[in-house]
C-alpha atoms as a PDB file:
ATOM      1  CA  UNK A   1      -0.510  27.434  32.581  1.00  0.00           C
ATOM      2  CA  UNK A   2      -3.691  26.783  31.363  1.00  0.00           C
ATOM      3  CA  UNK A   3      -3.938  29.558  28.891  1.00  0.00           C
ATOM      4  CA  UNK A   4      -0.519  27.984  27.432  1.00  0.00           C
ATOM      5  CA  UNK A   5      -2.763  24.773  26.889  1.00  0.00           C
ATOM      6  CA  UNK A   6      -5.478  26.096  25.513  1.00  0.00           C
ATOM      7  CA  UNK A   7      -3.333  28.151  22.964  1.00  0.00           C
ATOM      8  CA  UNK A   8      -1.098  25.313  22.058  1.00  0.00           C
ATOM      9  CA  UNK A   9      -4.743  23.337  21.654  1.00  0.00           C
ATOM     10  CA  UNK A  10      -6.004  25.576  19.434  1.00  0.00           C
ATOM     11  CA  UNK A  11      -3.015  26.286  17.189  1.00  0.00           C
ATOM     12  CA  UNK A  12      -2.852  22.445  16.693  1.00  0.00           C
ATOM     13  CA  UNK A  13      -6.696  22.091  16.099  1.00  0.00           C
ATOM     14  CA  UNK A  14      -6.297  25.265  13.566  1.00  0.00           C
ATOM     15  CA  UNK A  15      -3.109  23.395  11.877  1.00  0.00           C
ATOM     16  CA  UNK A  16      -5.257  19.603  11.493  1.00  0.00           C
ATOM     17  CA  UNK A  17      -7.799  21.724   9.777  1.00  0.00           C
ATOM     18  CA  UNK A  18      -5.820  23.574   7.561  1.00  0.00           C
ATOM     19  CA  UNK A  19      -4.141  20.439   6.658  1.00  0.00           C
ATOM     20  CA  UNK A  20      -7.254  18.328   6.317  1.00  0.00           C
ATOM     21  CA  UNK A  21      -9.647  21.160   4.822  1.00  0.00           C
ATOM     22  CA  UNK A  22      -7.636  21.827   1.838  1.00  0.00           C
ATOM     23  CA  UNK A  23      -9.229  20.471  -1.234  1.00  0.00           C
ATOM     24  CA  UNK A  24      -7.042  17.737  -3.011  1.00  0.00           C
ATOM     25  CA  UNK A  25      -6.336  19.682  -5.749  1.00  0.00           C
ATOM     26  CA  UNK A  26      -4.618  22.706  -3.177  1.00  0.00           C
ATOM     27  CA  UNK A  27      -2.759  19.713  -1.539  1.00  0.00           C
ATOM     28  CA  UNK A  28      -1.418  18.047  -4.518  1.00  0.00           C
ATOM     29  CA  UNK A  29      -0.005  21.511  -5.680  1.00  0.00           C
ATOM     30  CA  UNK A  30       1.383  22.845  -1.953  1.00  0.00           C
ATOM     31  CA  UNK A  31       4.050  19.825  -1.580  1.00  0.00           C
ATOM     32  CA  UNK A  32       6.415  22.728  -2.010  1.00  0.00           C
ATOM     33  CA  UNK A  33       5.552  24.111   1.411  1.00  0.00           C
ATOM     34  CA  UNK A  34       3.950  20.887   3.072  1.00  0.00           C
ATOM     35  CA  UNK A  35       5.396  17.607   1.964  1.00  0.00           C
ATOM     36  CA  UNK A  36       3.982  14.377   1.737  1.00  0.00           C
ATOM     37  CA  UNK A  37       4.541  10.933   1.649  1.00  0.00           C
ATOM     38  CA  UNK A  38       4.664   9.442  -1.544  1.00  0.00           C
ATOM     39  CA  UNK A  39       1.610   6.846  -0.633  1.00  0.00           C
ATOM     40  CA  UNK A  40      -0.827  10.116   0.473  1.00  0.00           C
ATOM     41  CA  UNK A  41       0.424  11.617  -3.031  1.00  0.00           C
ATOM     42  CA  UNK A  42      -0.345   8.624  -5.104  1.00  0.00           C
ATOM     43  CA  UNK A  43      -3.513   8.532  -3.509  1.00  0.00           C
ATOM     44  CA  UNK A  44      -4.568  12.422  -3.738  1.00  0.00           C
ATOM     45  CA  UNK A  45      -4.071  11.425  -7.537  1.00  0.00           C
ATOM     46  CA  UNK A  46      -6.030   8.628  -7.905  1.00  0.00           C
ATOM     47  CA  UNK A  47      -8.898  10.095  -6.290  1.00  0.00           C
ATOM     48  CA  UNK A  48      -8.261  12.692  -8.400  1.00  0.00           C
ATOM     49  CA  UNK A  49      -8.835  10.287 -11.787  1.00  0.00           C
ATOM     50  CA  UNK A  50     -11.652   9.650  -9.986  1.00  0.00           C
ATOM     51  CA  UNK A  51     -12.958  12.748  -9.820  1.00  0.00           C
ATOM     52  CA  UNK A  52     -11.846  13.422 -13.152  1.00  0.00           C
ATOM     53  CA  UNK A  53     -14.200  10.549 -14.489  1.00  0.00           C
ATOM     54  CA  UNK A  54     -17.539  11.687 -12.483  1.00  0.00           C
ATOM     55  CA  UNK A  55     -17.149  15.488 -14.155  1.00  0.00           C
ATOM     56  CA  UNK A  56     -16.460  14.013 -17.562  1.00  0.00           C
ATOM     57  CA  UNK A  57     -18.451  10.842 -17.358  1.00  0.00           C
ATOM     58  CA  UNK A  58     -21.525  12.146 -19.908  1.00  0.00           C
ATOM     59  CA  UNK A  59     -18.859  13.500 -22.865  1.00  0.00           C
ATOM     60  CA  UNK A  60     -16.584  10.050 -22.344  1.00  0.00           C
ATOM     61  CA  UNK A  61     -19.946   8.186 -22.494  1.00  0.00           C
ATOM     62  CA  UNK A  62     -19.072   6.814 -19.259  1.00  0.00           C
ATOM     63  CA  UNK A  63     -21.816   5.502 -16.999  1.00  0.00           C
ATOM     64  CA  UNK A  64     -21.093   7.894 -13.775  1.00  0.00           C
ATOM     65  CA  UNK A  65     -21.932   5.165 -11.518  1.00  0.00           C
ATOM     66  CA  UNK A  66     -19.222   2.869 -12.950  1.00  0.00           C
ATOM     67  CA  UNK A  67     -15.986   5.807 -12.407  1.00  0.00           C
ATOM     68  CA  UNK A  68     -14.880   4.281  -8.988  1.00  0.00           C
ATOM     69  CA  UNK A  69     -14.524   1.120 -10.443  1.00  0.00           C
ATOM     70  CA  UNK A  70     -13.384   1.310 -13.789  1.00  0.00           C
ATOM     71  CA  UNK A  71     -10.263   3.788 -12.725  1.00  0.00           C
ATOM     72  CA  UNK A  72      -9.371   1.784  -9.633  1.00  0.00           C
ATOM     73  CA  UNK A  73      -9.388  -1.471 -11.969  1.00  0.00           C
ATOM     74  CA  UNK A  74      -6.431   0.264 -13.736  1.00  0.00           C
ATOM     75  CA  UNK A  75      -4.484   1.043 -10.084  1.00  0.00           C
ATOM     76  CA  UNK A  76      -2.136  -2.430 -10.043  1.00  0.00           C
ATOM     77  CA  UNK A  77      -1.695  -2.465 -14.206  1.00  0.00           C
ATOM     78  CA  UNK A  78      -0.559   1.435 -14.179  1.00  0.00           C
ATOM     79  CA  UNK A  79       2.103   0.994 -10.880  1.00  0.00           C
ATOM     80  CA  UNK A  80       4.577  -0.194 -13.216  1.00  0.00           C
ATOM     81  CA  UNK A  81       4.509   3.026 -14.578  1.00  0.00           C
ATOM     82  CA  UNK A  82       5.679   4.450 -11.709  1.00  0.00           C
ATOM     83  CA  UNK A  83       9.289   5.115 -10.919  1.00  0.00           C
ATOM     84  CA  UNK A  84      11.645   2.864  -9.024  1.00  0.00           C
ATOM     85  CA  UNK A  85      12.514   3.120  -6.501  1.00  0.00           C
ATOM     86  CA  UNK A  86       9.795   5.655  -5.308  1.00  0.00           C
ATOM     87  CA  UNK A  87      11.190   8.695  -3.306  1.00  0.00           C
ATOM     88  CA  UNK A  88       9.629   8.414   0.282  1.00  0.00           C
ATOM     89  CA  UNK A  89       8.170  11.827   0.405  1.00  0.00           C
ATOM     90  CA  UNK A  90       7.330  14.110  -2.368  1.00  0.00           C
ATOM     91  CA  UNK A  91       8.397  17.917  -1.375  1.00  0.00           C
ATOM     92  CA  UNK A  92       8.384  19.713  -4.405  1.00  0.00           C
ATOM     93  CA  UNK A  93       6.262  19.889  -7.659  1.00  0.00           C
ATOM     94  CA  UNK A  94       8.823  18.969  -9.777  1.00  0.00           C
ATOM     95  CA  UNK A  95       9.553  15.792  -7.838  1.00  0.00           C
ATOM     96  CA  UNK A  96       5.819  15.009  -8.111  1.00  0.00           C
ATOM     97  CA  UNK A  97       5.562  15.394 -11.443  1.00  0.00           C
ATOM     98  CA  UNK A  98       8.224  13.405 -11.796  1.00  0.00           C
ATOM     99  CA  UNK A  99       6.713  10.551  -9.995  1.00  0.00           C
ATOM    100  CA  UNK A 100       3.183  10.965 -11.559  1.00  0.00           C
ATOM    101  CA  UNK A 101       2.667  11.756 -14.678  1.00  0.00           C
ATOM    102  CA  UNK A 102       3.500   8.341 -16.238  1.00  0.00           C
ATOM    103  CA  UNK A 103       1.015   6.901 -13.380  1.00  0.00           C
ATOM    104  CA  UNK A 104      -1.817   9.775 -13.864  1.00  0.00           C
ATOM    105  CA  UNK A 105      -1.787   9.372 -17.613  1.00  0.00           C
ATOM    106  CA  UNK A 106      -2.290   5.704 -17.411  1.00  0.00           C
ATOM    107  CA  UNK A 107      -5.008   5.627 -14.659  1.00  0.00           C
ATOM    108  CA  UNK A 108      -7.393   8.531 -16.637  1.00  0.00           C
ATOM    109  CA  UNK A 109     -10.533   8.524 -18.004  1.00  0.00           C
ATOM    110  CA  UNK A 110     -10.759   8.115 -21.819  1.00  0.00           C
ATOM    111  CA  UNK A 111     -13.337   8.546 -23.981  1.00  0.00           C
ATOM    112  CA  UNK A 112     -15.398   5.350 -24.386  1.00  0.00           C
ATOM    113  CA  UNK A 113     -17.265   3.862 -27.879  1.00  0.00           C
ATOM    114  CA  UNK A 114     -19.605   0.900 -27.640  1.00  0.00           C
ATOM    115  CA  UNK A 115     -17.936   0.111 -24.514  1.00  0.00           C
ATOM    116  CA  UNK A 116     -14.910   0.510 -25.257  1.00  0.00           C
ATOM    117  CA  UNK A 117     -11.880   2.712 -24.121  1.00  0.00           C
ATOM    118  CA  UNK A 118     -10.603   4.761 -26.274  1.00  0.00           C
ATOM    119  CA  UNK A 119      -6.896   5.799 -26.435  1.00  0.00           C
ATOM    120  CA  UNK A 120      -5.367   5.651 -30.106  1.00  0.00           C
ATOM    121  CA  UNK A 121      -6.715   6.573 -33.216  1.00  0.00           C
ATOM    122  CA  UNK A 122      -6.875   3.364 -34.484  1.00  0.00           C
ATOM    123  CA  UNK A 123      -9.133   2.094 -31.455  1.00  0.00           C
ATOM    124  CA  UNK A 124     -11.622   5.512 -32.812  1.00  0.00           C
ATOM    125  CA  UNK A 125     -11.931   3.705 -35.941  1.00  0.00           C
ATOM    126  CA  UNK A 126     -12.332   0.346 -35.125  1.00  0.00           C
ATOM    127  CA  UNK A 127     -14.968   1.417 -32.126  1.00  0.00           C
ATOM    128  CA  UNK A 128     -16.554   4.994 -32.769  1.00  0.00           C
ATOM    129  CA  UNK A 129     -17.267   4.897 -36.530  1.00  0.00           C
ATOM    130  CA  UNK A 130     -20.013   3.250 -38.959  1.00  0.00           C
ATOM    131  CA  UNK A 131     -18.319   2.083 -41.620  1.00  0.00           C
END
């Protein structure tokens, strides 16, 4: 009996740290084979705009301390991008992509000039040249 235990133990500690040692980037791309909520998936993205910010921080001219905040400022202006109603678990990349890519595109990094985001060609113009 206790051999049954300790092997049902251990197959459950091996599954939690499958699950929680995969990078975000392997999770967000498995949904196929391990679903998720919706929430966790929203999430895995945003931390991965995060992310996304600190790497590219010195070519947006983006102080790398200021990442966290400036992409999670854009969370509650970018949900209306999201679809509605929201699927309650995402199980397939299609359906993620789906759900995301409106969100994602909104919540990025973007190049910055004189403080300034930069999205449109216009905004280049107006922020990023001498004129």
């Amino acid at each position: 009996m206790n051999k049954i235990l300790i092997l049902i133990l251990a197959i459950g500690g091996y599954y939690y740290y499958e699950q929680h040692s995969k990078s975000q980037h392997e999770r967000v791309f498995d949904v196929a084979n391990n679903p998720m909520s919706t929430d966790e998936y929203i999430g895995l993205w945003e931390r991965k705009a995060i992310q996304m910010c600190e790497v590219s921080a010195k070519d947006y001219n983006i102080d790398i301390r200021l990442c966290p905040t400036y992409i999670t400022e854009k969370f509650p202006k970018c949900k209306s991008k999201l679809p509605s109603p929201l699927p309650k678990v995402i199980d397939s990349k299609k359906l993620g992509s789906e759900v995301i890519a409106d969100y994602f595109s909104c919540i990025a990094p973007w190049p910055h000039c004189k403080g300034q985001e930069i999205i449109s060609d216009f905004e280049y113009r107006q922020y990023c040249t001498d004129v």
